[in-house]
C-alpha atoms as a PDB file:
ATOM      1  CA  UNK A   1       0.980 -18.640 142.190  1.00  0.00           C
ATOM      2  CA  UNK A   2       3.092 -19.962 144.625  1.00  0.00           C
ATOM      3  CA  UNK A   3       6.241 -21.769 143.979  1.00  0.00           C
ATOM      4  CA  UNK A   4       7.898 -24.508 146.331  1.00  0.00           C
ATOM      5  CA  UNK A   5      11.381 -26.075 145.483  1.00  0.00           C
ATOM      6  CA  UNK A   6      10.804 -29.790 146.655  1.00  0.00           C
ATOM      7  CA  UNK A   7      11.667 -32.672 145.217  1.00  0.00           C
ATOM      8  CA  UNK A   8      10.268 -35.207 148.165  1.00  0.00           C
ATOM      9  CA  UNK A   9       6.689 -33.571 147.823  1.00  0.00           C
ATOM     10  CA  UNK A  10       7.145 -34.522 144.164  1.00  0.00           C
ATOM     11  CA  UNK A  11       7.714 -37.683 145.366  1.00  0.00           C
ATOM     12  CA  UNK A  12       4.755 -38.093 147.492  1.00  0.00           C
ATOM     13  CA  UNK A  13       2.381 -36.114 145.376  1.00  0.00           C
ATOM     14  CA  UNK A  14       3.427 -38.484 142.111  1.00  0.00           C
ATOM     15  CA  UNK A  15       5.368 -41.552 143.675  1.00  0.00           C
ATOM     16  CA  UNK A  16       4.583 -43.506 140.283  1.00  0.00           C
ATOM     17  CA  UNK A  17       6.401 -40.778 138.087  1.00  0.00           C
ATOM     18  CA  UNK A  18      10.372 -40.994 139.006  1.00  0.00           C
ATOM     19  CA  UNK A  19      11.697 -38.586 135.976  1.00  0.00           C
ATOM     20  CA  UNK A  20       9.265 -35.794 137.167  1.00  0.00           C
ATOM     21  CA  UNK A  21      10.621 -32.321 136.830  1.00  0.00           C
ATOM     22  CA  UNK A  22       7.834 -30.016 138.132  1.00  0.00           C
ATOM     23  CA  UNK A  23       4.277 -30.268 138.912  1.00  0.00           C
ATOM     24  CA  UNK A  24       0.988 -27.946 139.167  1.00  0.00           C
ATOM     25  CA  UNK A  25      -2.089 -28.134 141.414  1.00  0.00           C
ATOM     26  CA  UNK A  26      -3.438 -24.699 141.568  1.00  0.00           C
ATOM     27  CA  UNK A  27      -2.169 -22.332 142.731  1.00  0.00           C
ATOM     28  CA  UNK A  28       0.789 -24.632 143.584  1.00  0.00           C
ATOM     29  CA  UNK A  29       4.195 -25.110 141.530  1.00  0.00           C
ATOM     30  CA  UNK A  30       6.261 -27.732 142.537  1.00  0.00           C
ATOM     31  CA  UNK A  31       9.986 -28.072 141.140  1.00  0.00           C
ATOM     32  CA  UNK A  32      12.655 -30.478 142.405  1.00  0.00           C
ATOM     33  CA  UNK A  33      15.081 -29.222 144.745  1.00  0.00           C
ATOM     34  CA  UNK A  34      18.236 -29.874 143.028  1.00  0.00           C
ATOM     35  CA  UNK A  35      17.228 -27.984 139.746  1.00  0.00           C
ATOM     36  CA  UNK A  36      16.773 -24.636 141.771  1.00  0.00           C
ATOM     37  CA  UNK A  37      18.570 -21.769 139.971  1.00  0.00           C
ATOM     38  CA  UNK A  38      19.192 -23.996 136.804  1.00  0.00           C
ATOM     39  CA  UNK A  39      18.508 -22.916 133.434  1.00  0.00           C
ATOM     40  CA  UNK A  40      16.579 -26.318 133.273  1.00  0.00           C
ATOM     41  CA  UNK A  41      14.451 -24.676 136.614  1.00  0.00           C
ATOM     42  CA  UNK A  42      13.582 -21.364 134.327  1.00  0.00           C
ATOM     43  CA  UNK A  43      12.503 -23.429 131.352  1.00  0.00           C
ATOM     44  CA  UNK A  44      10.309 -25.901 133.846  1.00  0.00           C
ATOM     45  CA  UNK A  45       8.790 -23.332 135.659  1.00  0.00           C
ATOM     46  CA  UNK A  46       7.875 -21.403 132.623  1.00  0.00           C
ATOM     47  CA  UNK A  47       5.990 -24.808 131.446  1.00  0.00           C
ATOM     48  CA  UNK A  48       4.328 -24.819 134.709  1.00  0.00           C
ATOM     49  CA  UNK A  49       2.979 -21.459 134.660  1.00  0.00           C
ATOM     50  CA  UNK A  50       1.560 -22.376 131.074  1.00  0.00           C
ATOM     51  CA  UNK A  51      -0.708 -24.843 133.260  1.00  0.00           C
ATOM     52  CA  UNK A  52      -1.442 -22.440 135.766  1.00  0.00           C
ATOM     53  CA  UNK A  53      -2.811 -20.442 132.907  1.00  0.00           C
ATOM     54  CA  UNK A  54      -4.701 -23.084 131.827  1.00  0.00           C
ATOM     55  CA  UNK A  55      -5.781 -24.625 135.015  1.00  0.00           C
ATOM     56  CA  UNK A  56      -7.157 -20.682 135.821  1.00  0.00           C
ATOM     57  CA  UNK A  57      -9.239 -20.194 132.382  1.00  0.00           C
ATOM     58  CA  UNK A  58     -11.157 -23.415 132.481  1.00  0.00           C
ATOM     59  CA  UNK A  59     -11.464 -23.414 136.538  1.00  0.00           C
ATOM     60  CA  UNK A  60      -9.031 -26.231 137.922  1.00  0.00           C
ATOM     61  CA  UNK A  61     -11.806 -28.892 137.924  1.00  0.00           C
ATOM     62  CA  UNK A  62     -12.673 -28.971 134.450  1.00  0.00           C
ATOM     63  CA  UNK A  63      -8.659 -28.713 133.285  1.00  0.00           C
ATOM     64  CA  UNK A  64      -8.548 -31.965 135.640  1.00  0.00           C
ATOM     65  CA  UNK A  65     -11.420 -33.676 134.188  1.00  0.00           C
ATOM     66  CA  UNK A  66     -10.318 -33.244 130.173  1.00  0.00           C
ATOM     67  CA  UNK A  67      -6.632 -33.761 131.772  1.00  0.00           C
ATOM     68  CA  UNK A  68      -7.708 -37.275 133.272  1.00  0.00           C
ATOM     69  CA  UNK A  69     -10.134 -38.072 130.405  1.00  0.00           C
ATOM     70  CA  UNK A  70      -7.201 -37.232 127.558  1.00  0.00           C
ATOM     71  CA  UNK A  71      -4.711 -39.808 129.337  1.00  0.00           C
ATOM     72  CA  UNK A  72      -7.094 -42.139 129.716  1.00  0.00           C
ATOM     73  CA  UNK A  73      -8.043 -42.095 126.245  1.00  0.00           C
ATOM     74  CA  UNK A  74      -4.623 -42.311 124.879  1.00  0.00           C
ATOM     75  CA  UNK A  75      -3.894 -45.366 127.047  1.00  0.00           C
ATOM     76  CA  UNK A  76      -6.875 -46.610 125.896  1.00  0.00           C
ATOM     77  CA  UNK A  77      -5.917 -46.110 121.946  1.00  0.00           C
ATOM     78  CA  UNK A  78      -2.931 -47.852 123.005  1.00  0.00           C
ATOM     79  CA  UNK A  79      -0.629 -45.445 123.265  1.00  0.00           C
ATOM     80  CA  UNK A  80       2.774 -45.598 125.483  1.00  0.00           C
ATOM     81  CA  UNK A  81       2.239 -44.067 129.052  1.00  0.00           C
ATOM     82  CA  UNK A  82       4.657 -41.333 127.552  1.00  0.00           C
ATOM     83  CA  UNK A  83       2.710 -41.105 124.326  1.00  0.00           C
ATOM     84  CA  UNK A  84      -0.848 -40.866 125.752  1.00  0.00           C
ATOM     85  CA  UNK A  85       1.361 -38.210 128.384  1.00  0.00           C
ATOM     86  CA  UNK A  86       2.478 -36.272 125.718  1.00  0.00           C
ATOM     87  CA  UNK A  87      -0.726 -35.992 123.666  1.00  0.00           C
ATOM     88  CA  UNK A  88      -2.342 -34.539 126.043  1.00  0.00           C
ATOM     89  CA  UNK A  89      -3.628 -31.052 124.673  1.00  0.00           C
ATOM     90  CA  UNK A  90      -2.286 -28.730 127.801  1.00  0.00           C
ATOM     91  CA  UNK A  91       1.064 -30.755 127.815  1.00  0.00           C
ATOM     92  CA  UNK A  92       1.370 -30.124 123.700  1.00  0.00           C
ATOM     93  CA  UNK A  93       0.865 -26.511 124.360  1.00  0.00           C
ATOM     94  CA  UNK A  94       3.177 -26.558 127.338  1.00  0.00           C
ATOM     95  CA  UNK A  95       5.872 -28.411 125.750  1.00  0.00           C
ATOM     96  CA  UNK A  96       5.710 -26.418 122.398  1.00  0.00           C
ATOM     97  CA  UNK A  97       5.992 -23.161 124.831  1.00  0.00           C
ATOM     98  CA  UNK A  98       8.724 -23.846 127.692  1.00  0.00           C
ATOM     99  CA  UNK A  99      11.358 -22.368 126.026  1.00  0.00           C
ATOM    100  CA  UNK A 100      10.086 -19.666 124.697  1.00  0.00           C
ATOM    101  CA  UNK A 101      10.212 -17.476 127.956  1.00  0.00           C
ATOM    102  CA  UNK A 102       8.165 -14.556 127.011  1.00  0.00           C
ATOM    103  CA  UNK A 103       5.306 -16.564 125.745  1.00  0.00           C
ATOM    104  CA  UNK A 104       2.792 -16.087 128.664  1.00  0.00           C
ATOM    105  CA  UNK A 105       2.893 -12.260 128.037  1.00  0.00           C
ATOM    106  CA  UNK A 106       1.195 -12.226 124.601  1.00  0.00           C
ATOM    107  CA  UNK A 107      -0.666 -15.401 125.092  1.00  0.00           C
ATOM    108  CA  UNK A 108      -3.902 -14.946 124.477  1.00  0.00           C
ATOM    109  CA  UNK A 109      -6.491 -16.950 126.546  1.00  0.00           C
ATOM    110  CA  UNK A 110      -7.549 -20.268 125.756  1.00  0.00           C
ATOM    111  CA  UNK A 111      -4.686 -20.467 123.777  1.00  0.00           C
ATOM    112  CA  UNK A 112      -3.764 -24.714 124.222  1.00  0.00           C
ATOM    113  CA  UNK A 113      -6.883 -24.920 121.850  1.00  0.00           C
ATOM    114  CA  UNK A 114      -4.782 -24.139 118.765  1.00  0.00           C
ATOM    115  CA  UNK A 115      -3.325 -27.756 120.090  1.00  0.00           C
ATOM    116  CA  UNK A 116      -6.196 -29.724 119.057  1.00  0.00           C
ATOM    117  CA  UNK A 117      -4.885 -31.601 116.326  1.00  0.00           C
ATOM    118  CA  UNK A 118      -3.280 -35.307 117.400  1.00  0.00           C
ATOM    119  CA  UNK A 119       0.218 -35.463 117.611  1.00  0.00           C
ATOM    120  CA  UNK A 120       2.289 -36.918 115.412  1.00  0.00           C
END
């Protein structure tokens, strides 16, 4: 894992996402700049290394496909671009998680299944 304080590679990475804290493309975490050595910076890495778990358990390709495929088919249910965002089973796990700092080290593997009930 390999973390990089930037927030114009945010910006070119994700152009269409302007709140954007952090973002993870194996083995890549991405955080903005001007959070480094924030409390908010602990609590968004820590959600980004719950992807990098993810992304390493189902190989990066297939996280990216059901990733894709989940946002897509919350648009297409007609949620919100937040909603559909936010439904997404790694970002449910992820959310739930990020402040909980200590989570990765009992977490067992696979673990954003237990997330597989719809948000409410």
């Amino acid at each position: 894992m390999i973390v990089i304080f930037s927030t114009r590679l945010i910006r070119l990475l994700v152009p269409w996402f302007h709140d954007i804290t952090g973002l993870t493309l194996f083995p890549f975490i991405i955080i903005r700049k001007e959070i480094r050595g924030t409390a908010e910076s602990a609590v968004t890495l820590n959600h980004e290394k719950i992807h990098i778990r993810q992304q390493a358990e189902l190989l990066l390709v297939v996280f990216a496909v059901w990733y894709a495929a989940s946002f897509i088919a919350g648009r297409l249910r007609g949620l919100s671009w937040h909603d559909a965002y936010r439904n997404i089973i790694f970002e449910r796990e992820a959310f739930d998680r990020m402040y909980d700092l200590d989570y990765l080290r009992s977490r067992k593997i696979f673990s954003f299944l237990n997330y597989r009930t719809k948000a409410s």
